[in-house]
Protein backbone atom coordinates (compact mmCIF):
# COMPACT_ATOMS: atom_id res chain seq x y z
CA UNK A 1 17.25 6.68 8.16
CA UNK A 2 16.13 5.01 11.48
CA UNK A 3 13.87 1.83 11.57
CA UNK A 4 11.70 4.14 13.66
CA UNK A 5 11.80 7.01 10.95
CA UNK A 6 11.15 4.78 8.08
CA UNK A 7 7.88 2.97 9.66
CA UNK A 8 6.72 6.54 10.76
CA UNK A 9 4.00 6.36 7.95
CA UNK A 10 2.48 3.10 9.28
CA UNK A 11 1.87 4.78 12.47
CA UNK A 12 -2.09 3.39 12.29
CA UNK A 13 -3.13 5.44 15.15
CA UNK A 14 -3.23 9.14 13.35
CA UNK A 15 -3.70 9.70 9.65
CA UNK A 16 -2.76 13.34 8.73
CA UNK A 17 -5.05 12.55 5.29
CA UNK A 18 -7.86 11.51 6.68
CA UNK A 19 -9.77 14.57 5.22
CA UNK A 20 -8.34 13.86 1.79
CA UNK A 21 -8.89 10.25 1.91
CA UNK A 22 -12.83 10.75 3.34
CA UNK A 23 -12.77 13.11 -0.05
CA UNK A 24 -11.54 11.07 -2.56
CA UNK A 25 -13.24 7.85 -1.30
CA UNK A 26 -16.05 8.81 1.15
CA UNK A 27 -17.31 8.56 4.52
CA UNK A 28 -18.37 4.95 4.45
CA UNK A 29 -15.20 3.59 3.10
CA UNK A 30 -12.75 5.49 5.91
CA UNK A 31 -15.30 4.83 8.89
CA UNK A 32 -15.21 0.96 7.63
CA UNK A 33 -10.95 1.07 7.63
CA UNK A 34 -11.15 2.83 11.33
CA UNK A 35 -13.35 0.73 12.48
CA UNK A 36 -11.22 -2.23 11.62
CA UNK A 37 -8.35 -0.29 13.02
CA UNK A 38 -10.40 0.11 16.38
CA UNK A 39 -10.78 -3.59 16.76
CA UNK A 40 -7.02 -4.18 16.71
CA UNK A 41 -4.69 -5.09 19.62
CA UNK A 42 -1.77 -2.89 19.65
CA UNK A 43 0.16 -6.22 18.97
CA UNK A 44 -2.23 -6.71 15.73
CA UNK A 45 -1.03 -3.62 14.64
CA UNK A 46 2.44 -3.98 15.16
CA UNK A 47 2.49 -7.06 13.23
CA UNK A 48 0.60 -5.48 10.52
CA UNK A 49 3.10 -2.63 10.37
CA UNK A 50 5.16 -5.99 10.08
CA UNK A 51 3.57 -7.09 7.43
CA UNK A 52 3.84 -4.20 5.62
CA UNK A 53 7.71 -3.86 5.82
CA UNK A 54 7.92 -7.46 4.63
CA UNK A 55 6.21 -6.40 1.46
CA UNK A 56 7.76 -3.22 0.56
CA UNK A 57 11.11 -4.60 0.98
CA UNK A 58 9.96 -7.82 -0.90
CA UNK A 59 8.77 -5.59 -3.40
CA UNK A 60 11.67 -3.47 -3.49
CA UNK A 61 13.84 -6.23 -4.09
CA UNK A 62 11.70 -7.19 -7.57
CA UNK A 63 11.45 -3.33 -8.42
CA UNK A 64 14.17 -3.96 -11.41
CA UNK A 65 12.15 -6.74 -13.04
CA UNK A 66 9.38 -6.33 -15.35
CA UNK A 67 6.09 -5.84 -13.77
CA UNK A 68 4.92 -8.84 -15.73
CA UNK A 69 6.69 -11.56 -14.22
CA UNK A 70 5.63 -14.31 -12.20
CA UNK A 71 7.55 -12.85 -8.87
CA UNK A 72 5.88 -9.58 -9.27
CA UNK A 73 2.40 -10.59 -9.80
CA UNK A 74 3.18 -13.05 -6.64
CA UNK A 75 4.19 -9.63 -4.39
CA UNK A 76 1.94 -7.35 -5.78
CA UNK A 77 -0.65 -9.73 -4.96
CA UNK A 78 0.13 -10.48 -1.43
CA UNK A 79 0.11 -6.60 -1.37
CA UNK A 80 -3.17 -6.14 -2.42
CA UNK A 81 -4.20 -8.69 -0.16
CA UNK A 82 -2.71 -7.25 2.82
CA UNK A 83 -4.14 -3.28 1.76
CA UNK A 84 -7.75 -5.28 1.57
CA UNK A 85 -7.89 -6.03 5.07
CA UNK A 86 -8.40 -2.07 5.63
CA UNK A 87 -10.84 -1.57 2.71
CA UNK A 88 -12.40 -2.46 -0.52
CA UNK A 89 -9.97 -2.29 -3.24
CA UNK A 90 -11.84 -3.99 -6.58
CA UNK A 91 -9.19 -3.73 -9.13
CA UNK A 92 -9.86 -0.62 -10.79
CA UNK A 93 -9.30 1.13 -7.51
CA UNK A 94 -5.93 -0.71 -6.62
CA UNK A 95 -5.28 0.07 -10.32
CA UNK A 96 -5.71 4.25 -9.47
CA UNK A 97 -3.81 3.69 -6.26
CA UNK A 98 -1.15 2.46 -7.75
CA UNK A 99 -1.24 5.60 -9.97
CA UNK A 100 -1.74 7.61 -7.19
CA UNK A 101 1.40 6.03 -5.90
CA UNK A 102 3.46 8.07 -8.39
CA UNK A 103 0.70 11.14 -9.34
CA UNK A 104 1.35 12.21 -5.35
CA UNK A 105 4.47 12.90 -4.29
CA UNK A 106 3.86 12.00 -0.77
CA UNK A 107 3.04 8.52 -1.58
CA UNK A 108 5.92 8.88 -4.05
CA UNK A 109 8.55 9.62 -1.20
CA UNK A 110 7.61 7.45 1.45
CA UNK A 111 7.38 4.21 -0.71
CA UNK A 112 10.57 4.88 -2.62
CA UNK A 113 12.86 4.80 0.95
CA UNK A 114 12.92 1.14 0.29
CA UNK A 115 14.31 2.13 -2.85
CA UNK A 116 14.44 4.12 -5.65
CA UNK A 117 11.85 3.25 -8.13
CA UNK A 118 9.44 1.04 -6.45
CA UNK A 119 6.62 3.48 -6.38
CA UNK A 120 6.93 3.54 -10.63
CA UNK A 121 7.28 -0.15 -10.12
CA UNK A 122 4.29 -0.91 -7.76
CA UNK A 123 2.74 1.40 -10.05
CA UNK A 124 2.92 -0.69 -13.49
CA UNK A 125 2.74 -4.34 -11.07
CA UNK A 126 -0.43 -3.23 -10.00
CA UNK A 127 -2.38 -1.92 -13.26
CA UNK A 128 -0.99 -4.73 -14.64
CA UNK A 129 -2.27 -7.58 -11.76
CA UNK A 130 -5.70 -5.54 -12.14
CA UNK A 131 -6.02 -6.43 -16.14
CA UNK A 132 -4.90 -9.98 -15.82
CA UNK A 133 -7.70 -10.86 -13.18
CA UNK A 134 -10.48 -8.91 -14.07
């Protein structure tokens, strides 16, 4: 898979879900995320998509350690971090995205080309980072 096929999902300039996504977490919540997505340079966004490589492939190269340990809390919270600049994710929600991570295949597919198992893994980092700090 190309560099160019494998960022494809972090093209920030369409989102074929929006309809879903205004669905399952309302108006407010996806005109606040395009809004901030309006405001960016195209070089902001390019080293956002940056950003976002970085963590999935940091991420995918914890994915075979428990989703306890101190280097997987460390990711997972530089990922939710980085997601919160887009919207408001108190940690029950990061908790069901990380479900929804695995629940929807979509999400399932696109996160696990950096490799096999990280959605399952982001999955258990994240409910697990959302009990420890509530």
């Amino acid at each position: 898979m190309t560099e160019k096929e494998k960022f494809a999902g972090f093209d920030f300039s369409h989102n074929p879900y929006e309809k879903e996504t205004r669905e399952l977490w309302g108006d407010e919540a996806v005109d606040a995320s395009n809004a901030r997505l309006a405001k960016m340079s195209e070089f902001e966004k390019n080293e956002f998509a940056d950003q976002f490589k970085a963590i999935f492939e940091k991420l995918a190269a914890l994915r075979h350690l428990p989703a306890d340990t101190k280097e997987a809390q460390a990711a997972i919270k530089e990922w939710h971090g980085l997601i919160s600049n887009f919207g408001n994710y108190p940690l029950e929600a990061f908790k069901n995205l990380g479900q929804m991570y695995v629940e929807d295949e979509r999400f399932t597919k696109n996160i696990d080309q950096f490799g096999s198992g990280l959605a399952k893994f982001m999955r258990d980092a994240m409910a697990v980072y959302a009990e420890n700090n509530k």
